[in-house]
Protein backbone atom coordinates (compact mmCIF):
# COMPACT_ATOMS: atom_id res chain seq x y z
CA UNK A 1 -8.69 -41.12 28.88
CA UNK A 2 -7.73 -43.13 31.82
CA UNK A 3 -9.18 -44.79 35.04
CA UNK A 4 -7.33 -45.35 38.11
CA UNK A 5 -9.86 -47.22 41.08
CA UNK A 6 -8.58 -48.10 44.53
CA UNK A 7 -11.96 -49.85 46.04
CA UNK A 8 -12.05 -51.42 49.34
CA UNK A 9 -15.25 -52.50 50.93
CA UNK A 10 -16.44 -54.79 54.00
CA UNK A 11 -20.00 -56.69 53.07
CA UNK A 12 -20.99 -59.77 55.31
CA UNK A 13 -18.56 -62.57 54.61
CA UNK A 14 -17.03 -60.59 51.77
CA UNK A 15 -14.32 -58.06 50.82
CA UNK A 16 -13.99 -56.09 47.81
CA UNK A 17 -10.16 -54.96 47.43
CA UNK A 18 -9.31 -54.24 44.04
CA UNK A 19 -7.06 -51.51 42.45
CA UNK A 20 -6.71 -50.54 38.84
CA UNK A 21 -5.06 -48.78 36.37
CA UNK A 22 -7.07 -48.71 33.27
CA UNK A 23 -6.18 -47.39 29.56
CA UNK A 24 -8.61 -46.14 26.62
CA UNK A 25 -11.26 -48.35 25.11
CA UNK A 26 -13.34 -50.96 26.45
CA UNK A 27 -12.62 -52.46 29.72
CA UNK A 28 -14.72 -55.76 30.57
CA UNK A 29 -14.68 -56.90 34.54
CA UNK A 30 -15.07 -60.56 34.22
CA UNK A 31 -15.78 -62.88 36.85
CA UNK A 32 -18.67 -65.16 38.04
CA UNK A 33 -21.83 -63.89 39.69
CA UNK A 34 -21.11 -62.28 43.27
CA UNK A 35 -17.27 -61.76 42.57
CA UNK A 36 -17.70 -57.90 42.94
CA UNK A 37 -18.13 -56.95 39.45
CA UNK A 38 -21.42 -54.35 39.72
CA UNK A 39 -20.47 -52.92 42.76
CA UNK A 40 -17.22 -52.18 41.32
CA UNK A 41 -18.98 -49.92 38.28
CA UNK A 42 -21.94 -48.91 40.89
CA UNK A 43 -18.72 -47.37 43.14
CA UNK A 44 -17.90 -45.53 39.89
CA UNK A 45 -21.88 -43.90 39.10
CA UNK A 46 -21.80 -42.79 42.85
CA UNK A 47 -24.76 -45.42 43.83
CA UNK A 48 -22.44 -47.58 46.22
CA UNK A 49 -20.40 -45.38 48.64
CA UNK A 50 -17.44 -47.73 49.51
CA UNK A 51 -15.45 -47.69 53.17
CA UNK A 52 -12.52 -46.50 51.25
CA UNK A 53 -12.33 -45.51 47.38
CA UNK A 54 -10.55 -43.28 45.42
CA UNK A 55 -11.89 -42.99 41.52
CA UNK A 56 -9.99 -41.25 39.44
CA UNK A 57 -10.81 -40.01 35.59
CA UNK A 58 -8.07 -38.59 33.43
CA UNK A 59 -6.80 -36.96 36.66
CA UNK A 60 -10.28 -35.65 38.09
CA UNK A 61 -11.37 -37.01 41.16
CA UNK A 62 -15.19 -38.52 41.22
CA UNK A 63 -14.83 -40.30 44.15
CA UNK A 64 -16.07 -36.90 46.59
CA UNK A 65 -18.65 -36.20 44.20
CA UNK A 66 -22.24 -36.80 44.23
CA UNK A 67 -23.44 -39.05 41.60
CA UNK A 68 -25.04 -36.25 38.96
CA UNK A 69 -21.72 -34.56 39.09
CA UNK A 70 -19.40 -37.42 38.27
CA UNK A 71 -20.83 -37.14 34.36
CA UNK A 72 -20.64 -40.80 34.15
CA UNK A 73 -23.55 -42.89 31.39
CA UNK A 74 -25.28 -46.58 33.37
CA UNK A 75 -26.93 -48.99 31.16
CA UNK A 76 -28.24 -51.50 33.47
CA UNK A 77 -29.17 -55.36 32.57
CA UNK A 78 -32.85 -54.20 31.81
CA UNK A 79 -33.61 -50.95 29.90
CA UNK A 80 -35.39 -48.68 31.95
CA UNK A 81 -36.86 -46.53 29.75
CA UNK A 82 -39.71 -44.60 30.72
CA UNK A 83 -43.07 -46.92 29.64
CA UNK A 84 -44.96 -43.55 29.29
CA UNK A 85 -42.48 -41.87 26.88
CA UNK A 86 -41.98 -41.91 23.59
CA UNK A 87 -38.30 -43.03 21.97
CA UNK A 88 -37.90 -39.31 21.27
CA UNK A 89 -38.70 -38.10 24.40
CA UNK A 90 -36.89 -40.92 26.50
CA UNK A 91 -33.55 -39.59 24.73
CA UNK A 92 -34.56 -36.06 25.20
CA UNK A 93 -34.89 -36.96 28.89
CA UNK A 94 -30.86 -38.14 28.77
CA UNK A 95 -29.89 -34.28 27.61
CA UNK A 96 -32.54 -32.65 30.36
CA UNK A 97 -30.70 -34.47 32.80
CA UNK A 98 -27.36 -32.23 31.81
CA UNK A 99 -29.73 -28.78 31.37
CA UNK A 100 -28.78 -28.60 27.81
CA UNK A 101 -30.28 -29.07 24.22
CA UNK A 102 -29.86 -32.68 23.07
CA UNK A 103 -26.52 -31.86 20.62
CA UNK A 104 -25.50 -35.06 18.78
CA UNK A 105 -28.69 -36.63 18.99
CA UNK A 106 -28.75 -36.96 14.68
CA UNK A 107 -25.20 -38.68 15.38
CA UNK A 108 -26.51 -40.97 18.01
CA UNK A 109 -29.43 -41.69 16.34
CA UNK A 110 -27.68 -42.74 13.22
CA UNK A 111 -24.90 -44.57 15.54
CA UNK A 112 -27.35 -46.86 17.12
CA UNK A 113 -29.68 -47.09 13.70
CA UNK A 114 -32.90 -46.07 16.36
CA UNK A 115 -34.37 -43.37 13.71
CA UNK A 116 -37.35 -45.54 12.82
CA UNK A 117 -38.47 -46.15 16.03
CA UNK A 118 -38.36 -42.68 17.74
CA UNK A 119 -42.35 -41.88 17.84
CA UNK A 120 -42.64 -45.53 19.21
CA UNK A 121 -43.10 -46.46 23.19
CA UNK A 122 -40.91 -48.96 24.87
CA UNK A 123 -43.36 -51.66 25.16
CA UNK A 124 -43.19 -51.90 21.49
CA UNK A 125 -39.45 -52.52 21.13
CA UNK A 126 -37.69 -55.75 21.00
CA UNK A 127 -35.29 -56.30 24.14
CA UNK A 128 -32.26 -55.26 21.73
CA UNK A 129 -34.35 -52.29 20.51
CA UNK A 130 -34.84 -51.17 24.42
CA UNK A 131 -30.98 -51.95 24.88
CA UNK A 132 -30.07 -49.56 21.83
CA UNK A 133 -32.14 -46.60 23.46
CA UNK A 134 -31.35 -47.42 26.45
CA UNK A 135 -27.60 -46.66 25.21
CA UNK A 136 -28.72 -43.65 23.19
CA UNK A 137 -30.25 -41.96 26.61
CA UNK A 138 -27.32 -42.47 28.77
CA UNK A 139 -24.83 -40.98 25.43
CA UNK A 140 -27.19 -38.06 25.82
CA UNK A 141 -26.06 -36.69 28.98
CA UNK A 142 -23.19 -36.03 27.89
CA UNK A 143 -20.85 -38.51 30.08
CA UNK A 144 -16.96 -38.52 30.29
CA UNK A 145 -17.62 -42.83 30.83
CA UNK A 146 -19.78 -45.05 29.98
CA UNK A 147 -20.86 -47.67 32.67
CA UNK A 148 -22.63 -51.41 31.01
CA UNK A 149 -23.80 -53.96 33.46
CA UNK A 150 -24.43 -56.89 31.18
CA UNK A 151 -26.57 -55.02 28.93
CA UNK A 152 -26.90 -58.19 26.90
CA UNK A 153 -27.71 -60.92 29.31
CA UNK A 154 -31.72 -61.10 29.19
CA UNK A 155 -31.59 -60.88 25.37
CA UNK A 156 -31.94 -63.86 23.25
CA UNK A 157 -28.97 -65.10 20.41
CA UNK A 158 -31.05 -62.89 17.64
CA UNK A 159 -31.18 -60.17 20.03
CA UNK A 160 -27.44 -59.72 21.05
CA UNK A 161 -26.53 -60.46 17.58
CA UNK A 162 -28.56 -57.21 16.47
CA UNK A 163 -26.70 -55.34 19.36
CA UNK A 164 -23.16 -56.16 19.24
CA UNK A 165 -22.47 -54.12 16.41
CA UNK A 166 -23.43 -51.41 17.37
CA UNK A 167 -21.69 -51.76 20.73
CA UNK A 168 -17.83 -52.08 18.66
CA UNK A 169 -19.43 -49.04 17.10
CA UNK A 170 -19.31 -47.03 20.69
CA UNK A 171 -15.99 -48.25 21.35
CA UNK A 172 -14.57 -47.33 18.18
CA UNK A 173 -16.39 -44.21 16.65
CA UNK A 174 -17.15 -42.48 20.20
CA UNK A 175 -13.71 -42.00 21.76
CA UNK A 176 -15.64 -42.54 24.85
CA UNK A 177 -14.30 -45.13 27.87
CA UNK A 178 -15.96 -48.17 28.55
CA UNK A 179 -16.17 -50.11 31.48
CA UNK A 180 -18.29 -53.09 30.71
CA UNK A 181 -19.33 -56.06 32.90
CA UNK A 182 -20.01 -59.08 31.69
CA UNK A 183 -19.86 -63.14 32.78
CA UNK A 184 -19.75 -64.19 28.78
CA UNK A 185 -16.36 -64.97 27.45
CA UNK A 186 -17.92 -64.73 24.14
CA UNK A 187 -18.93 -61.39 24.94
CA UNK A 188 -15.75 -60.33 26.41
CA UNK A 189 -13.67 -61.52 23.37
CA UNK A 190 -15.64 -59.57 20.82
CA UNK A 191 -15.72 -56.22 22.60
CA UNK A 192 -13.22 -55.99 25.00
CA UNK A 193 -9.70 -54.10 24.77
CA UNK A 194 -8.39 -54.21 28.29
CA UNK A 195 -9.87 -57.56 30.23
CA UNK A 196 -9.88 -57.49 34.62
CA UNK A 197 -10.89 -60.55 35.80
CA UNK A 198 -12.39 -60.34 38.93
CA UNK A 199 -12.66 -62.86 41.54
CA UNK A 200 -14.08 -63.13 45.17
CA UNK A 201 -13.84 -59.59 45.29
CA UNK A 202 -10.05 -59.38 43.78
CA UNK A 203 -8.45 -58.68 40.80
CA UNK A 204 -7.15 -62.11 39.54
CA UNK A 205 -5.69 -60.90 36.51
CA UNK A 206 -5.68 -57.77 34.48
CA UNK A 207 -4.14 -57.35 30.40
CA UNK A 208 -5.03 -56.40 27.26
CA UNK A 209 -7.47 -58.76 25.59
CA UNK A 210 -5.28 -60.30 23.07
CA UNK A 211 -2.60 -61.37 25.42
CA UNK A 212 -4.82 -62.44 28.27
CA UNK A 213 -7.29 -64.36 26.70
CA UNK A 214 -4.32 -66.40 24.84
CA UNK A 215 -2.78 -67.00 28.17
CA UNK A 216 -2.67 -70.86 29.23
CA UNK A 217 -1.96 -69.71 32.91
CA UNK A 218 -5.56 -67.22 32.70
CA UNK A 219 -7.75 -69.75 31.55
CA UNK A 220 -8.58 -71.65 34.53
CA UNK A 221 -9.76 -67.93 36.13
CA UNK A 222 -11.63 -67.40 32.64
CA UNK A 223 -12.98 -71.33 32.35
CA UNK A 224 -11.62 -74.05 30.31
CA UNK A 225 -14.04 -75.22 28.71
CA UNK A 226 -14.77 -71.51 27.32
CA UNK A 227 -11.29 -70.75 26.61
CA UNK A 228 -9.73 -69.64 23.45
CA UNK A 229 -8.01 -66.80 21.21
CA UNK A 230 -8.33 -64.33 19.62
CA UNK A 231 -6.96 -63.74 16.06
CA UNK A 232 -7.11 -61.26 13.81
CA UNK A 233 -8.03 -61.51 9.69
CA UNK A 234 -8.49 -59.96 6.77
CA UNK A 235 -11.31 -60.67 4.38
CA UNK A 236 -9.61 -61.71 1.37
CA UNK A 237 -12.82 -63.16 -0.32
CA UNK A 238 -16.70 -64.22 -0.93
CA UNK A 239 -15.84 -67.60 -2.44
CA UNK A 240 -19.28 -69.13 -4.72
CA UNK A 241 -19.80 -71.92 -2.29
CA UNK A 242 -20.84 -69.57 0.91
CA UNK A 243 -17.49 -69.47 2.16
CA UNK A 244 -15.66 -66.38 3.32
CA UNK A 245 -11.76 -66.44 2.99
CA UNK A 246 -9.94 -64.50 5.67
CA UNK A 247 -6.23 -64.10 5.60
CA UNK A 248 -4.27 -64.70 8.66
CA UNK A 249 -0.26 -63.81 9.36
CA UNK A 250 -0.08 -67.84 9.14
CA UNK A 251 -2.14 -68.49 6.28
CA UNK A 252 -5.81 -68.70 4.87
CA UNK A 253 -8.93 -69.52 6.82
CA UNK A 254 -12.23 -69.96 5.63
CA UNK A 255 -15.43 -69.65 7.72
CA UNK A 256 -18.80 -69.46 7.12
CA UNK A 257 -19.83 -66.35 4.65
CA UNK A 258 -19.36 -63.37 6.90
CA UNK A 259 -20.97 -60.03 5.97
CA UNK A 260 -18.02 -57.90 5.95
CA UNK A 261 -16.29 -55.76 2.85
CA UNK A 262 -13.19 -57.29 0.91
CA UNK A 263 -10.33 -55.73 2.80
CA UNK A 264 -12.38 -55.42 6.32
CA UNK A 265 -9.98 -56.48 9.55
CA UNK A 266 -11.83 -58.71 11.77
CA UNK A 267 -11.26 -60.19 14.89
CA UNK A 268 -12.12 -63.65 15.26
CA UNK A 269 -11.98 -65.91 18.24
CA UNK A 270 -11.33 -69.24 18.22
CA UNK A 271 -12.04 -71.81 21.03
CA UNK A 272 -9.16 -74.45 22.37
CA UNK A 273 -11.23 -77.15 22.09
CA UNK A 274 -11.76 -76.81 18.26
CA UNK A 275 -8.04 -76.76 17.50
CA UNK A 276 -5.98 -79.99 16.67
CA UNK A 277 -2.62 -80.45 16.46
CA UNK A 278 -0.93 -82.69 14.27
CA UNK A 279 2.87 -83.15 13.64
CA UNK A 280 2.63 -83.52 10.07
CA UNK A 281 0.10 -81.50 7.25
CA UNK A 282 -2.25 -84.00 7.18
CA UNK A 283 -4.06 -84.79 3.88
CA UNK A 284 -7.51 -86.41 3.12
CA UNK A 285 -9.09 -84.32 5.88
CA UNK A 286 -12.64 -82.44 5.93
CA UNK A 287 -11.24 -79.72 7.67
CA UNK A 288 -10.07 -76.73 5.71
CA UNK A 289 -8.24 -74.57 8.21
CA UNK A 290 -4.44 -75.71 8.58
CA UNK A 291 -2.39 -73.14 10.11
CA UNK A 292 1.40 -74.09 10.66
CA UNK A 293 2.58 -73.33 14.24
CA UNK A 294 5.38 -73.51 16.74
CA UNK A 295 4.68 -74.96 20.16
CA UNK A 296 5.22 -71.75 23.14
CA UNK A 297 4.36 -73.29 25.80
CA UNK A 298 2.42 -76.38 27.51
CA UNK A 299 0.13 -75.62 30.73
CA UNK A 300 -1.00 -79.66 32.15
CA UNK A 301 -3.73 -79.29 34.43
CA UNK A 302 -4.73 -81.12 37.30
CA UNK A 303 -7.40 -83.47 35.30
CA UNK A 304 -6.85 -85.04 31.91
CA UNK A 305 -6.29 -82.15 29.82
CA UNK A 306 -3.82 -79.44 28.71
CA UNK A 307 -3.76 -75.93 27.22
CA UNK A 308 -1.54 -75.89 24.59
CA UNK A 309 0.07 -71.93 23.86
CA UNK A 310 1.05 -72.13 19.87
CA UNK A 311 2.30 -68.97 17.82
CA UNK A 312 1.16 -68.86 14.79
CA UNK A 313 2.76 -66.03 12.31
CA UNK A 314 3.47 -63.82 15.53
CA UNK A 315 -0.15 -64.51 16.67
CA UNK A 316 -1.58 -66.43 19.77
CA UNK A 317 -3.75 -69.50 19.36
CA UNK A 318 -4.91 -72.39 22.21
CA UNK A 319 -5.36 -75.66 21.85
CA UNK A 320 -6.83 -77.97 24.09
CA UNK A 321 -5.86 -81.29 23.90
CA UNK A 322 -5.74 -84.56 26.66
CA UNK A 323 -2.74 -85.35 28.66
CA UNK A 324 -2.37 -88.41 26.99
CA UNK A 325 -2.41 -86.77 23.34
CA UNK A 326 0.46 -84.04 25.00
CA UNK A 327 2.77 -86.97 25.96
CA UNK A 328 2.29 -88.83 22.24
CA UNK A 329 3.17 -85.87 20.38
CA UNK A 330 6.03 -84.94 22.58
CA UNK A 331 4.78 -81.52 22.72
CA UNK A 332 7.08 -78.93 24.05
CA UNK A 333 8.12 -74.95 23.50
CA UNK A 334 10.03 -74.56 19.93
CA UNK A 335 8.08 -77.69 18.38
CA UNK A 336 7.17 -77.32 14.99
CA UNK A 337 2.91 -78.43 14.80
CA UNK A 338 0.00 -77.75 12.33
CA UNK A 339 -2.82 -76.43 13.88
CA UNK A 340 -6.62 -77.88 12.07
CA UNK A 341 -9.86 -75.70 12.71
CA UNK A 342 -13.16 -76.54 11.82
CA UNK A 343 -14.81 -74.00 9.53
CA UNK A 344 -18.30 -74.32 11.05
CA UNK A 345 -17.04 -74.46 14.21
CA UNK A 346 -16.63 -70.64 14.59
CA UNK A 347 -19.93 -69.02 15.25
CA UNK A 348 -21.00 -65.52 13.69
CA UNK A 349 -20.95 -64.41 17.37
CA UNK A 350 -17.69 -65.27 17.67
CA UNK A 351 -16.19 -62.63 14.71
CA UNK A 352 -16.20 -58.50 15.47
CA UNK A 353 -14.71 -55.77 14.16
CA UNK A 354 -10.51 -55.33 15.56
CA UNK A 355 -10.84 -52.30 17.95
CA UNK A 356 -9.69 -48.97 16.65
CA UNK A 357 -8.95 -48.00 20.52
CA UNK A 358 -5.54 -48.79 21.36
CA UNK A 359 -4.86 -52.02 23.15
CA UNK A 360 -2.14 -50.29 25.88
């Protein structure tokens, strides 16, 4: 199921312009606070009525529809359950909403692992409990989309940790489109299939996940010091010593143990600045991770550093390295490198599950 938006609207001292064409799976807008991200997805529920739109949804126009026609799920930032309701009855309020029985709620339920808390009231839930019925309501009625406007950004570490699984779990087991907003690059690399990055009210760059987020010539739009790669695994082994082997198409790496199944594909992201580059294998080192690479390409910025584009076994990695370091090395496209990354410098947060959505 596709999205095609054509937005354009005047606010004081700002313009929102921005046209896309987006595929299946999850879609994050990225961009910094006030670049035009929620009003983008608020143009989409029907709650902002821009000077000129046109929304299309697998070829059915929203954009002349009133919001409760447009069958489109919001989970805002904060919950908003109802405080006097019961779980039960806040997801029961989702279906009401389309006039039907709630069908799927035992699969929705079970999806977002909510069963124990049903008879409970929302002041009782954690902020990731909240966010999970929150989710579970706004499945309920039924949408065609699902609209998320940085459902994770007043939890805590524990608490988006709890709900990021079950999030790849929408995007994979549910069929259903995504368009997701979010300012966290960590966020956006675990989740995201299509990436639009949005900026002063324009579309800055647009690309599947993979490519874009392994782009030298993105990153400044994305921020340096949060840029980095995704890659993609397979759990080979639980070694005895807490380690978790992953195979890559360039080798082994092993990371702190993961909780995944021998065989599981995983997606794991690595940041530039935890990736050295040496010319030779070096030996005697701490570091476990030594991936052999070939140089693609070499982006100099205009401070001391540079993003350096490496392939590795057909895959995309960064590497952020100083100026200085760049001209020692000699690095250039076609040069032969080993890439060294820190086990424990990969975070838990920082490893999902690889998308079952198509990427295109």
């Amino acid at each position: 199921m596709t999205l095609s938006l054509k937005l354009q609207h005047d606010f004081p001292g700002f313009r929102l312009d921005v046209a896309l064409d987006l595929p299946p799976g999850l879609t994050c807008l990225f961009g910094k606070s006030g670049s035009g991200k929620t009003t983008i997805i608020n143009a989409v529920a029907g709650l902002v009525r821009p000077d000129r739109s046109e929304i299309v949804l697998d070829g059915t126009p929203l954009h002349d529809l009133p919001p409760h026609r447009r069958r489109v799920g919001y989970v805002f930032q904060d919950a908003r359950l109802f405080p006097h309701l019961t779980v039960a009855q806040n997801l029961a309020y989702g279906a009401r909403v389309r006039r039907q029985p709630p069908r799927d709620l035992d699969r929705i339920v079970d999806l977002l692992g909510i069963a124990a808390l049903l008879p409970r009231r929302p002041a009782t839930l954690s902020g990731g409990e909240r966010q999970r019925v929150a989710i579970g309501r706004a499945l309920l009625s039924d949408p065609r989309l699902l609209l998320m406007d940085e459902p994770l950004a007043s939890l805590d570490e524990a608490r988006k940790a709890e709900i990021l699984p079950h999030i790849e779990a929408l995007r994979d087991r549910t069929g259903l489109p995504i368009l997701y907003v979010s300012h966290s690059l960590a966020e956006v690399a675990r989740l995201a299939t299509t990436v639009a990055v949005i900026d002063a009210g324009r579309v800055a760059a647009v690309g599947a996940a993979s490519d874009l987020l392994s782009d030298p010539a993105t990153a400044p739009l994305l921020g340096l010091r949060d840029a980095g790669a995704i890659v993609t695994a397979q759990v080979r082994a639980q070694e005895p010593d807490g380690l978790t082997r992953l195979d890559t198409s360039a080798g082994p790496i092993w990371l702190p143990r993961l909780e995944a199944a021998i065989g599981q594909d995983l997606r794991v992201r690595i940041a530039a600045q935890d990736v050295l580059l040496a010319l030779d294998r070096p030996a005697g080192l701490s570091a476990l991770n030594i991936l052999p690479a070939k140089v693609l390409a070499v982006h100099r910025g205009d401070g001391p550093g540079a993003l350096v584009q490496l392939d590795i076994g057909g895959q995309r990695l960064l590497s952020r390295v100083t100026q200085r370091s760049a001209r020692t090395l000699c690095l250039a496209p076609g040069l032969a490198v080993f890439a060294i990354v820190k086990s424990v410098s990969v975070a838990q947060r920082d490893v999902g599950d690889v998308p079952l959505t198509p990427q295109g």
